[in-house]
PDB file of N, CA and C in Angstrom:
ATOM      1  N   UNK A   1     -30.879  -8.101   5.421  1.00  0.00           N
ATOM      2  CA  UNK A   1     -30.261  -6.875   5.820  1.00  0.00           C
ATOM      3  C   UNK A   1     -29.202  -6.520   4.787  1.00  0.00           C
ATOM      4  N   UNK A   2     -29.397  -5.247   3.999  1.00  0.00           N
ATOM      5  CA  UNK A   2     -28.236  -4.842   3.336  1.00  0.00           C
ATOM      6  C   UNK A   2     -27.421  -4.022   3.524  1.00  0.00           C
ATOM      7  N   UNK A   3     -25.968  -4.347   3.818  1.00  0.00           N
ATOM      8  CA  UNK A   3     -25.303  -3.419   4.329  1.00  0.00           C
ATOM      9  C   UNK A   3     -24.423  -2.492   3.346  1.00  0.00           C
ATOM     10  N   UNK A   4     -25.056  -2.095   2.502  1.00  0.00           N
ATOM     11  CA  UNK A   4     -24.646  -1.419   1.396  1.00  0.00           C
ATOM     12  C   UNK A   4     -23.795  -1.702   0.088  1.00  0.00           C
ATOM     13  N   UNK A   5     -23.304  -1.034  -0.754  1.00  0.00           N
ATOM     14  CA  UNK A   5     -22.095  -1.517  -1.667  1.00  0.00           C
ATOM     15  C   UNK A   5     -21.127  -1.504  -0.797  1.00  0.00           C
ATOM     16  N   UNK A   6     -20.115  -2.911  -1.357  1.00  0.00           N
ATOM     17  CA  UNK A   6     -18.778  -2.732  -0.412  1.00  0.00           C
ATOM     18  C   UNK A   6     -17.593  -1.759  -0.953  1.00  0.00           C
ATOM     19  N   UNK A   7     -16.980  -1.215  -0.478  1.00  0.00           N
ATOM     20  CA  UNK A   7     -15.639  -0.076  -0.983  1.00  0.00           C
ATOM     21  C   UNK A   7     -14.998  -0.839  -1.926  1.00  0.00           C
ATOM     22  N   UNK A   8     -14.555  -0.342  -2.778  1.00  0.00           N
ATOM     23  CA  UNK A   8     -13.750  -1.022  -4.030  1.00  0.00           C
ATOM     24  C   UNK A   8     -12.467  -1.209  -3.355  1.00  0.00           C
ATOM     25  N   UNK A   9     -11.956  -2.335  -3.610  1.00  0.00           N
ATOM     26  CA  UNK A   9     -10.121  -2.384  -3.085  1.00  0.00           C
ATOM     27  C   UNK A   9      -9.192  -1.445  -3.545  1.00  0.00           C
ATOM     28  N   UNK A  10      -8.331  -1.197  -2.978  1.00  0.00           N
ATOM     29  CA  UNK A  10      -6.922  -0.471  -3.138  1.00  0.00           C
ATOM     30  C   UNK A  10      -6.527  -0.647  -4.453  1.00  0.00           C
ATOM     31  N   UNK A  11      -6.338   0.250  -5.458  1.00  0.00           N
ATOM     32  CA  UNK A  11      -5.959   0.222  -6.569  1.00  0.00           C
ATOM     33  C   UNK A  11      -4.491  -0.415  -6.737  1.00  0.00           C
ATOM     34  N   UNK A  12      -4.460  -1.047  -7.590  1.00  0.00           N
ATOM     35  CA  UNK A  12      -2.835  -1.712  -7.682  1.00  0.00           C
ATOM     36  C   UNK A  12      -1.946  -0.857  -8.143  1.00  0.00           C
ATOM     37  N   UNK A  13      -0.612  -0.553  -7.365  1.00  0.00           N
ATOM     38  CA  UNK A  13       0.205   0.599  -8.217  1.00  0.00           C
ATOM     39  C   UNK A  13       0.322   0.097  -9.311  1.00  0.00           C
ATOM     40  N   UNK A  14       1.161   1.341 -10.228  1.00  0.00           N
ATOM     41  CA  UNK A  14       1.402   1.366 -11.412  1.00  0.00           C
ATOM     42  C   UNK A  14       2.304   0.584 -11.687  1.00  0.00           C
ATOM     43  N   UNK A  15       2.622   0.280 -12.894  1.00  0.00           N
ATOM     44  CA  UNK A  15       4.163  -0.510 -13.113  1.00  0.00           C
ATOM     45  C   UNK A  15       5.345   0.670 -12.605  1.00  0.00           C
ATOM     46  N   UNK A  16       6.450   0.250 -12.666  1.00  0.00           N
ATOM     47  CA  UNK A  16       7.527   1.219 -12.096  1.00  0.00           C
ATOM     48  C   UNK A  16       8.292   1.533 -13.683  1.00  0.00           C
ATOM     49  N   UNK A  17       8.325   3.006 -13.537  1.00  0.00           N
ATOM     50  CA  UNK A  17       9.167   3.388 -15.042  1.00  0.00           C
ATOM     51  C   UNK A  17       9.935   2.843 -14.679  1.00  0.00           C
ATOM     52  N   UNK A  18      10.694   2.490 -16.618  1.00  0.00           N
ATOM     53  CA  UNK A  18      11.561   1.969 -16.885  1.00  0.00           C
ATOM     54  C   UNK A  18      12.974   2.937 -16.768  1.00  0.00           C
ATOM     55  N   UNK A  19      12.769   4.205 -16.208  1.00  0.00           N
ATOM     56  CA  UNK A  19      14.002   4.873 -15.966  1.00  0.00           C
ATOM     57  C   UNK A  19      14.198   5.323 -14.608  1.00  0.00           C
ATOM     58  N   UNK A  20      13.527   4.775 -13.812  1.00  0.00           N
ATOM     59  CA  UNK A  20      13.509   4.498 -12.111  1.00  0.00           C
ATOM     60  C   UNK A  20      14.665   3.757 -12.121  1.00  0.00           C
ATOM     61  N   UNK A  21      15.541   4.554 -11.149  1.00  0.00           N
ATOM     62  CA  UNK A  21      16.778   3.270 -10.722  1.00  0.00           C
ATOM     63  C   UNK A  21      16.840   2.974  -9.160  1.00  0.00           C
ATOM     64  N   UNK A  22      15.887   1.884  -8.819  1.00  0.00           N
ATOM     65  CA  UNK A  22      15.562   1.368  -7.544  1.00  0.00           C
ATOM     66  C   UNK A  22      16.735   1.160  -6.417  1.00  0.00           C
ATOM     67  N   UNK A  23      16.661   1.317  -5.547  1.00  0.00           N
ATOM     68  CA  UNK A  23      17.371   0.862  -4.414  1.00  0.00           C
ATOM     69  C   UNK A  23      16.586   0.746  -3.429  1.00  0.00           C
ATOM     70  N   UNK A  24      17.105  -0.260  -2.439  1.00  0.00           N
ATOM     71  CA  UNK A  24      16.537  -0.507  -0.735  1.00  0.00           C
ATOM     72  C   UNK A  24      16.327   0.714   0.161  1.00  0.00           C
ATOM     73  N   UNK A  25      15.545   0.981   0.147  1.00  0.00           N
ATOM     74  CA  UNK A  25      15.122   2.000   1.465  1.00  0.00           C
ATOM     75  C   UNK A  25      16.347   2.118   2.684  1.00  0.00           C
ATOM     76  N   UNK A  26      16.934   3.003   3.151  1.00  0.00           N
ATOM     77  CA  UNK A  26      18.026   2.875   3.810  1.00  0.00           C
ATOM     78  C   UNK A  26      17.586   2.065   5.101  1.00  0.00           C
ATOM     79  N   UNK A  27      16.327   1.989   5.851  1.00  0.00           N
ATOM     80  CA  UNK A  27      16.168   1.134   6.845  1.00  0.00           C
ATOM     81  C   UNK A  27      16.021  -0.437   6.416  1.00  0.00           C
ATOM     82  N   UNK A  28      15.867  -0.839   5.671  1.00  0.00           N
ATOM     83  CA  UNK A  28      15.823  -2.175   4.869  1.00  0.00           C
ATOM     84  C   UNK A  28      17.380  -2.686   4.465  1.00  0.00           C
ATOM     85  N   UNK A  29      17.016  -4.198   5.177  1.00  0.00           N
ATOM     86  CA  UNK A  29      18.236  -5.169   4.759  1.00  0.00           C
ATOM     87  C   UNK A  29      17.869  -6.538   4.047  1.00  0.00           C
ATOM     88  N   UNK A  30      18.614  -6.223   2.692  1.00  0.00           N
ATOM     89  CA  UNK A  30      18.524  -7.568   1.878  1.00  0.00           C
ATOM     90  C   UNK A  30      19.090  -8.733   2.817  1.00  0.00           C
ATOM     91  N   UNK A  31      19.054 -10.047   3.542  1.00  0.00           N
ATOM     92  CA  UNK A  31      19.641 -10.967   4.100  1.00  0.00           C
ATOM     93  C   UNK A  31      18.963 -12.076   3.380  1.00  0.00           C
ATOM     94  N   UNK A  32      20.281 -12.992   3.152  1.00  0.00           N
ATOM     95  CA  UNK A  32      19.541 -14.405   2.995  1.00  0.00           C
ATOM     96  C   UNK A  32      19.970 -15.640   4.215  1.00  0.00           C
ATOM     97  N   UNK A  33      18.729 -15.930   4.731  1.00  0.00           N
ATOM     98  CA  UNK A  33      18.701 -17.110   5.479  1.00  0.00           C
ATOM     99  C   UNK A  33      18.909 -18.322   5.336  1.00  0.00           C
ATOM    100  N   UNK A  34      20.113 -18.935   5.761  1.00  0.00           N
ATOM    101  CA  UNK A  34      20.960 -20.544   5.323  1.00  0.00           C
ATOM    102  C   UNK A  34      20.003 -21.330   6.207  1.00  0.00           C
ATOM    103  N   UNK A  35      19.646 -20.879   7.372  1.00  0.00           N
ATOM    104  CA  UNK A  35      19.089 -22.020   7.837  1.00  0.00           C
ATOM    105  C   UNK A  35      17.819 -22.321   7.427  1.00  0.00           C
ATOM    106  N   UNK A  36      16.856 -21.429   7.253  1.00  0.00           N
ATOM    107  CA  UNK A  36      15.841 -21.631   6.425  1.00  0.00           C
ATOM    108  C   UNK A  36      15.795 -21.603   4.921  1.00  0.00           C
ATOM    109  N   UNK A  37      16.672 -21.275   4.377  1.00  0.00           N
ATOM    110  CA  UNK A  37      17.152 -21.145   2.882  1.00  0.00           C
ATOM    111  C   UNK A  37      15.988 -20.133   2.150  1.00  0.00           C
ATOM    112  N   UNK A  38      15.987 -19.017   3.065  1.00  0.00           N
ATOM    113  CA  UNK A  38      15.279 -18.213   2.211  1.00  0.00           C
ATOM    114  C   UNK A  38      15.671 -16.614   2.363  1.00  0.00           C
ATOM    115  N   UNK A  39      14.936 -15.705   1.424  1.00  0.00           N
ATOM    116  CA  UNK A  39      15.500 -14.522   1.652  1.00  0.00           C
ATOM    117  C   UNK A  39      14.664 -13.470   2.536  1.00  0.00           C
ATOM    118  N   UNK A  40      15.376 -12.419   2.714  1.00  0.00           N
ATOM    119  CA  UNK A  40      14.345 -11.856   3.898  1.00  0.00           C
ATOM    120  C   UNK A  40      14.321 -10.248   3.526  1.00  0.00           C
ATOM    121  N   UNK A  41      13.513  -9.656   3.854  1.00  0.00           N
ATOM    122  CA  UNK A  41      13.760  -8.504   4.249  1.00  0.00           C
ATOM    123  C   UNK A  41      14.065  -7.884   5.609  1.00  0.00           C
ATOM    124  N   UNK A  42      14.629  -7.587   5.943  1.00  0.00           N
ATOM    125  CA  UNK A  42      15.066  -6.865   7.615  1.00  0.00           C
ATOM    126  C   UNK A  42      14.938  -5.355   7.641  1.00  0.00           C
ATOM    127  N   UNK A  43      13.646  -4.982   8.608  1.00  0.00           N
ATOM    128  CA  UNK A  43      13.442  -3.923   8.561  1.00  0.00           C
ATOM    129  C   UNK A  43      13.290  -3.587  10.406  1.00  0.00           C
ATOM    130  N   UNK A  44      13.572  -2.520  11.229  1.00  0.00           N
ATOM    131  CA  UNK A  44      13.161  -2.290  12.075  1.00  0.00           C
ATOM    132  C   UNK A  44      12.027  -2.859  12.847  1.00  0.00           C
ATOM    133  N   UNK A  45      11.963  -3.942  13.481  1.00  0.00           N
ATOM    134  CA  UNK A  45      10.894  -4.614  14.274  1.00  0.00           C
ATOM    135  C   UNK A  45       9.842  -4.872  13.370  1.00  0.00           C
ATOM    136  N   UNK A  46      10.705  -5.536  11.752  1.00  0.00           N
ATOM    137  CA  UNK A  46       9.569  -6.200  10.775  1.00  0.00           C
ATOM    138  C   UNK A  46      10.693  -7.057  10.061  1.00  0.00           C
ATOM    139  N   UNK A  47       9.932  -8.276   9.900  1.00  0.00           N
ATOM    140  CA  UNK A  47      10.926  -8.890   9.071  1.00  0.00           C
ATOM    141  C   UNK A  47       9.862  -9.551   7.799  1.00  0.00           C
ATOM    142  N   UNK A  48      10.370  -9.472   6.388  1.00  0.00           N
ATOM    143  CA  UNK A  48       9.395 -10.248   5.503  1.00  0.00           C
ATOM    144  C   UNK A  48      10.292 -11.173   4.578  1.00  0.00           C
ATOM    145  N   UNK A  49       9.439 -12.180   4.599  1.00  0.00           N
ATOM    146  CA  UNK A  49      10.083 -13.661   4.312  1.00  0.00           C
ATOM    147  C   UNK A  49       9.945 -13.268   2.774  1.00  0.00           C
ATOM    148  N   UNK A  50      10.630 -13.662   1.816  1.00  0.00           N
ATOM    149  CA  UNK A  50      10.333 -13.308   0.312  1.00  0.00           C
ATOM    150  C   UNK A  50      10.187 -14.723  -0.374  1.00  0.00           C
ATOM    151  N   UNK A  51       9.558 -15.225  -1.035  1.00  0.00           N
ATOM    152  CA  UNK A  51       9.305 -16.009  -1.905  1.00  0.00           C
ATOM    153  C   UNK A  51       9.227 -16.020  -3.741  1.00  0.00           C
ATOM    154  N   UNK A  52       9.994 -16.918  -4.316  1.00  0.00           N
ATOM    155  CA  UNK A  52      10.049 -17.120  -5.781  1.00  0.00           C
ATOM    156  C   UNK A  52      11.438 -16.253  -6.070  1.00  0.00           C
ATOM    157  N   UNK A  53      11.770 -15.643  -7.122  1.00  0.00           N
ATOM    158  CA  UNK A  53      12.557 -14.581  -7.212  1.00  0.00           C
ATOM    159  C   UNK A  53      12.896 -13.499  -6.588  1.00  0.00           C
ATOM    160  N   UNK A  54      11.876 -13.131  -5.559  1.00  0.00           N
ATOM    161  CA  UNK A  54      11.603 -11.524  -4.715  1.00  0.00           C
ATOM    162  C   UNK A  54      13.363 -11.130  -4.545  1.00  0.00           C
ATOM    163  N   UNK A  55      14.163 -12.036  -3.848  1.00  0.00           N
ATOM    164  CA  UNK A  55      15.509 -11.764  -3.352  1.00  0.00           C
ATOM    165  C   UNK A  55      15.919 -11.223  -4.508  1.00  0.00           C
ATOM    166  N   UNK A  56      16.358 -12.195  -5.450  1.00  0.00           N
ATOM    167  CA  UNK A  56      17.184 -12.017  -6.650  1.00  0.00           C
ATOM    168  C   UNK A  56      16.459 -10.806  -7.684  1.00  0.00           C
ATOM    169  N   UNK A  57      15.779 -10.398  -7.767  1.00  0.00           N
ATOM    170  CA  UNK A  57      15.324  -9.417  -8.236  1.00  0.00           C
ATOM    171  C   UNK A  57      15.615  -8.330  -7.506  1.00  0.00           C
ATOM    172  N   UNK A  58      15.356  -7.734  -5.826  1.00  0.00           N
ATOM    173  CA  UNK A  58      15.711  -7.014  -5.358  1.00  0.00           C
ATOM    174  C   UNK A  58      17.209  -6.875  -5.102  1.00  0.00           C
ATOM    175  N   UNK A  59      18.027  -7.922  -4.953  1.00  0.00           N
ATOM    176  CA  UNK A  59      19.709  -7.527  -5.574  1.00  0.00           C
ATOM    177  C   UNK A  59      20.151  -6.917  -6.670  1.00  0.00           C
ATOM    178  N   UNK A  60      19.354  -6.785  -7.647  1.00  0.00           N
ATOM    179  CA  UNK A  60      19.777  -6.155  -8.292  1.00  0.00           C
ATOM    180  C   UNK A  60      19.141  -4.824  -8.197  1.00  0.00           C
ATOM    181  N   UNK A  61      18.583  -4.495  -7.674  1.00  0.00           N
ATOM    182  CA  UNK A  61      18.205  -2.862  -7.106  1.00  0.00           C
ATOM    183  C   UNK A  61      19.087  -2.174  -6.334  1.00  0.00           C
ATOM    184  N   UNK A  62      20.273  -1.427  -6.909  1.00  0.00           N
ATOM    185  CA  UNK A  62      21.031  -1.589  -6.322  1.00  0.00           C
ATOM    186  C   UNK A  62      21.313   0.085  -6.706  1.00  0.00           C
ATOM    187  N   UNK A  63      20.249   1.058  -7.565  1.00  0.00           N
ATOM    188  CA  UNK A  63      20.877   2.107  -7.535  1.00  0.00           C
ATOM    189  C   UNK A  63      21.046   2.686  -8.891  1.00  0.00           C
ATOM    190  N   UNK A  64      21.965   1.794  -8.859  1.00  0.00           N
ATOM    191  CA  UNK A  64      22.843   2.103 -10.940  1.00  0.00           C
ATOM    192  C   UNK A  64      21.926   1.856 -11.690  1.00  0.00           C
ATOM    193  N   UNK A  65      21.223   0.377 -11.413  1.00  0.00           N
ATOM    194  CA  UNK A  65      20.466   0.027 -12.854  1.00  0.00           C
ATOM    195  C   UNK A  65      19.116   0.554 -12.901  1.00  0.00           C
ATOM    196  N   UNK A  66      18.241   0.934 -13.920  1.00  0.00           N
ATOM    197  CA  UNK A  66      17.218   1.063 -14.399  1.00  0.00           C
ATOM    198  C   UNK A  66      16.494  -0.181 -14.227  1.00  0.00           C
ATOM    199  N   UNK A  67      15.371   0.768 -13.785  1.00  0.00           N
ATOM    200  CA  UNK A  67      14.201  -0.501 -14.170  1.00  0.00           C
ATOM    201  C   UNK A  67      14.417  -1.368 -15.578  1.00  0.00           C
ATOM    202  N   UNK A  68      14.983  -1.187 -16.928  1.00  0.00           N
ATOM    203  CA  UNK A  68      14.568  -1.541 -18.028  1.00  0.00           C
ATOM    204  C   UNK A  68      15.865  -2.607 -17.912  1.00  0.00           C
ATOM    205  N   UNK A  69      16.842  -2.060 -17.441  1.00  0.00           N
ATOM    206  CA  UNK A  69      18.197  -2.920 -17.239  1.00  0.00           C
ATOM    207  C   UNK A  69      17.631  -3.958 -16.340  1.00  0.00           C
ATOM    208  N   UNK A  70      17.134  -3.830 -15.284  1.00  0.00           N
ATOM    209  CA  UNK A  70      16.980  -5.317 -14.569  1.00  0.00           C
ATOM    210  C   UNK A  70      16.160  -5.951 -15.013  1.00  0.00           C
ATOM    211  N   UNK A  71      15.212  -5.421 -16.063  1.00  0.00           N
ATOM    212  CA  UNK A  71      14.339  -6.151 -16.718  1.00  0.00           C
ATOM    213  C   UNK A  71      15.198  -7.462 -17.864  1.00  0.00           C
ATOM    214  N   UNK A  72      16.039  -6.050 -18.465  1.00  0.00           N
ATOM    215  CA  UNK A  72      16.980  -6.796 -19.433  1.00  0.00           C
ATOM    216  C   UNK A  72      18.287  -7.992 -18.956  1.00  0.00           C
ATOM    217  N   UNK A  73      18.549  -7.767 -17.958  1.00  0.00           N
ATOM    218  CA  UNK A  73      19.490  -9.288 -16.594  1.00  0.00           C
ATOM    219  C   UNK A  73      18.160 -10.179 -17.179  1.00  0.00           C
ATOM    220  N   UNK A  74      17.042  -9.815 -16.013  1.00  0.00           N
ATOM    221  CA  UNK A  74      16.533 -11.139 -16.034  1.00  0.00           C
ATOM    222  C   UNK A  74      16.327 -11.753 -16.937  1.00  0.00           C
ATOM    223  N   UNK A  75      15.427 -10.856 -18.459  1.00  0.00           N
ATOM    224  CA  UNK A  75      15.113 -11.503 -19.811  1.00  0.00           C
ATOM    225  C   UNK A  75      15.717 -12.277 -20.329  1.00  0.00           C
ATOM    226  N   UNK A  76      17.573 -11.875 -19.663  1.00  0.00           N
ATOM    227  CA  UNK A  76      19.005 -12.935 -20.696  1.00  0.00           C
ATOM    228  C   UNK A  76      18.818 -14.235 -19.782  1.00  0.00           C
ATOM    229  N   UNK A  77      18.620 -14.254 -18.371  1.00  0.00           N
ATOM    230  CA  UNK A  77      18.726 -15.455 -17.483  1.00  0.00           C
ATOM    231  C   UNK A  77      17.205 -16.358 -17.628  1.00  0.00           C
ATOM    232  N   UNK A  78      15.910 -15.870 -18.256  1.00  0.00           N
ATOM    233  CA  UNK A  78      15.107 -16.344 -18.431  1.00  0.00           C
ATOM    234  C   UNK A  78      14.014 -15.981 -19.406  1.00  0.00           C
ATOM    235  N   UNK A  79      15.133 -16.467 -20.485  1.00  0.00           N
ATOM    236  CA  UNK A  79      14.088 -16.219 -22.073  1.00  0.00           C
ATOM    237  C   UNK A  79      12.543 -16.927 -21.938  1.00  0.00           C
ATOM    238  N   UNK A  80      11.563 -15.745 -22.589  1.00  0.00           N
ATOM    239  CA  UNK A  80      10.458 -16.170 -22.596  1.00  0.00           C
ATOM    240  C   UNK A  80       9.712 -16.318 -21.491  1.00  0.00           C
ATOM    241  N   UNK A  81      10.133 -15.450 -20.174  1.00  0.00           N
ATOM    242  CA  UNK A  81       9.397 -15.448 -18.890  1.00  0.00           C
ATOM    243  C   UNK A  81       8.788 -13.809 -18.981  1.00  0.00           C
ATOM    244  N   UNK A  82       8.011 -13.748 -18.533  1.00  0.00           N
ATOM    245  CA  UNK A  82       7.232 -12.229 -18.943  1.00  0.00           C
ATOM    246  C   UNK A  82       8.023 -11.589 -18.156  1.00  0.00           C
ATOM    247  N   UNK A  83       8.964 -11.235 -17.531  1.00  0.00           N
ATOM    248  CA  UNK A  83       9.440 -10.200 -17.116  1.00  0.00           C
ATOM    249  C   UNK A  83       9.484  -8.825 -17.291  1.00  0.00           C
ATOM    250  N   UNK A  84       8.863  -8.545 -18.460  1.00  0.00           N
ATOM    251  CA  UNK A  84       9.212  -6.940 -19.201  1.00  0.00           C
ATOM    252  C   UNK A  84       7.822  -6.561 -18.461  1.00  0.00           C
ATOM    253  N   UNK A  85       6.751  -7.263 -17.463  1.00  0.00           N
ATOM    254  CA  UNK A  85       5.474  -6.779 -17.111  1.00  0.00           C
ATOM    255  C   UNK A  85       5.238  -7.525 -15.706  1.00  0.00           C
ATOM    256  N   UNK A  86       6.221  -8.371 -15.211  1.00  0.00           N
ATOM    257  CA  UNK A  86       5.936  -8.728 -13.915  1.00  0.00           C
ATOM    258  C   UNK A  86       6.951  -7.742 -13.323  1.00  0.00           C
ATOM    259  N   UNK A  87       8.146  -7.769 -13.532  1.00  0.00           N
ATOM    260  CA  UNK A  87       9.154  -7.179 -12.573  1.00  0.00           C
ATOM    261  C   UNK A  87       8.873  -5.765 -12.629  1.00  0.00           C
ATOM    262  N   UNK A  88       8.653  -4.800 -13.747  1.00  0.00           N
ATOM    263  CA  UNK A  88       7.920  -3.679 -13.390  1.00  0.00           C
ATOM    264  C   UNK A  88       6.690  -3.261 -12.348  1.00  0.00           C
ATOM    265  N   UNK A  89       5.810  -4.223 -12.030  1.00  0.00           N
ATOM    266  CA  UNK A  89       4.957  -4.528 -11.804  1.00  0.00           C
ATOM    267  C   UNK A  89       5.206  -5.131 -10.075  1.00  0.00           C
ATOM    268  N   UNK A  90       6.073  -6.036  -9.867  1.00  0.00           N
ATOM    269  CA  UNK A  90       6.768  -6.096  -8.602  1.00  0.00           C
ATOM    270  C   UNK A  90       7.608  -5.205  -8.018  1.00  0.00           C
ATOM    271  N   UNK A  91       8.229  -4.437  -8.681  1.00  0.00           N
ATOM    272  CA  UNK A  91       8.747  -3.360  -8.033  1.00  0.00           C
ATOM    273  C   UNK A  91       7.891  -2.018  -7.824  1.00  0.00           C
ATOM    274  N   UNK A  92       6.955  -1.891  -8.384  1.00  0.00           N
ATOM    275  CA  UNK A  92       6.138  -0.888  -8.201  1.00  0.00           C
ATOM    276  C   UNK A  92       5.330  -1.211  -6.412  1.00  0.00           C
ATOM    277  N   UNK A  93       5.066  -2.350  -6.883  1.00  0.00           N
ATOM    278  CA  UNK A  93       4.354  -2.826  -5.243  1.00  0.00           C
ATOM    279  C   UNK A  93       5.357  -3.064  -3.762  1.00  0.00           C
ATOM    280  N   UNK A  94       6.666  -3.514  -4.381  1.00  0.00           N
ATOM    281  CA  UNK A  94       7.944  -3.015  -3.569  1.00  0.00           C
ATOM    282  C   UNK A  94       7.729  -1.842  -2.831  1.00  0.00           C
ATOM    283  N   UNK A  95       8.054  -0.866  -3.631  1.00  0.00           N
ATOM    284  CA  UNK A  95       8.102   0.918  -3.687  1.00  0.00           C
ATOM    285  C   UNK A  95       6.755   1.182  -2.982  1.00  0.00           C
ATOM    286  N   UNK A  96       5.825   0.543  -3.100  1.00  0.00           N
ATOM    287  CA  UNK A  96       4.296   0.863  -2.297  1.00  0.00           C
ATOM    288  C   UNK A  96       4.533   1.002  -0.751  1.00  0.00           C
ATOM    289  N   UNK A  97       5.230  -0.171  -1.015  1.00  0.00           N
ATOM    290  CA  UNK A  97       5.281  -1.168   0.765  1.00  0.00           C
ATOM    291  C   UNK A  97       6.365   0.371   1.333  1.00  0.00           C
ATOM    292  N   UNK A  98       6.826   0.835   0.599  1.00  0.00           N
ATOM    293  CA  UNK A  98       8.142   1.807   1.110  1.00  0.00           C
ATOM    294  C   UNK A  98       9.701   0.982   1.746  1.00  0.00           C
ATOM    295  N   UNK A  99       9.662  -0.217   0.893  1.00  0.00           N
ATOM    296  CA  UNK A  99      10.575  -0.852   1.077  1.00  0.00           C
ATOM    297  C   UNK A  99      12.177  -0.015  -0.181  1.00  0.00           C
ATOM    298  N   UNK A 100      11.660   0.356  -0.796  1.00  0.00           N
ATOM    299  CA  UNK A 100      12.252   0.834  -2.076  1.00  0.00           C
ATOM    300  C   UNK A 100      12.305   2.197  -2.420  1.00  0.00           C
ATOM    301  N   UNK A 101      13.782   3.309  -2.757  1.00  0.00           N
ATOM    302  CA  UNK A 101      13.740   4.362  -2.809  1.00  0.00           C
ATOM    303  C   UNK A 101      13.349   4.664  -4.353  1.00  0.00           C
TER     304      UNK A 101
END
């Protein structure tokens, strides 16, 4: 039985320009959790657990800086980590979720 071609997946957003200056969605709260030692998002009857950098990257979305500036924080705190194509790239999928103005 063939049940046809399957639908292609959801295209991955774009990277996020580098002259986007991100901030938290006003219903969204950066929190970090001591007892579980992790960071969270707090949203209206949603909460999302963040893993690896997610926190510390989204602290610095704070408004002022440019995408290219938080690129440039992290690059000084971690030479030789691709950042100039993940964190564009994570914040674009941020901004998807509508976690991000």
């Amino acid at each position: 039985m063939n049940a046809g071609p399957h639908p292609a997946p959801p295209a991955a957003p774009r990277a996020a320009p580098p002259s986007w200056r991100p901030a938290l969605a006003r219903s969204v709260v950066l929190r970090y959790d001591r007892v579980r030692a992790v960071d969270l998002l707090v949203m209206p009857e949603r909460v999302v657990v963040l893993t690896g950098n997610a926190g510390m990257i989204l602290r610095l979305c704070d408004g002022s800086r440019r995408v290219d500036d938080i690129v440039a924080v992290l690059g000084e705190r971690y030479p030789g980590a691709p950042v100039a194509v993940e964190v564009p790239a994570f914040l674009a999928r941020v901004r998807a979720e509508g976690w991000l103005t």
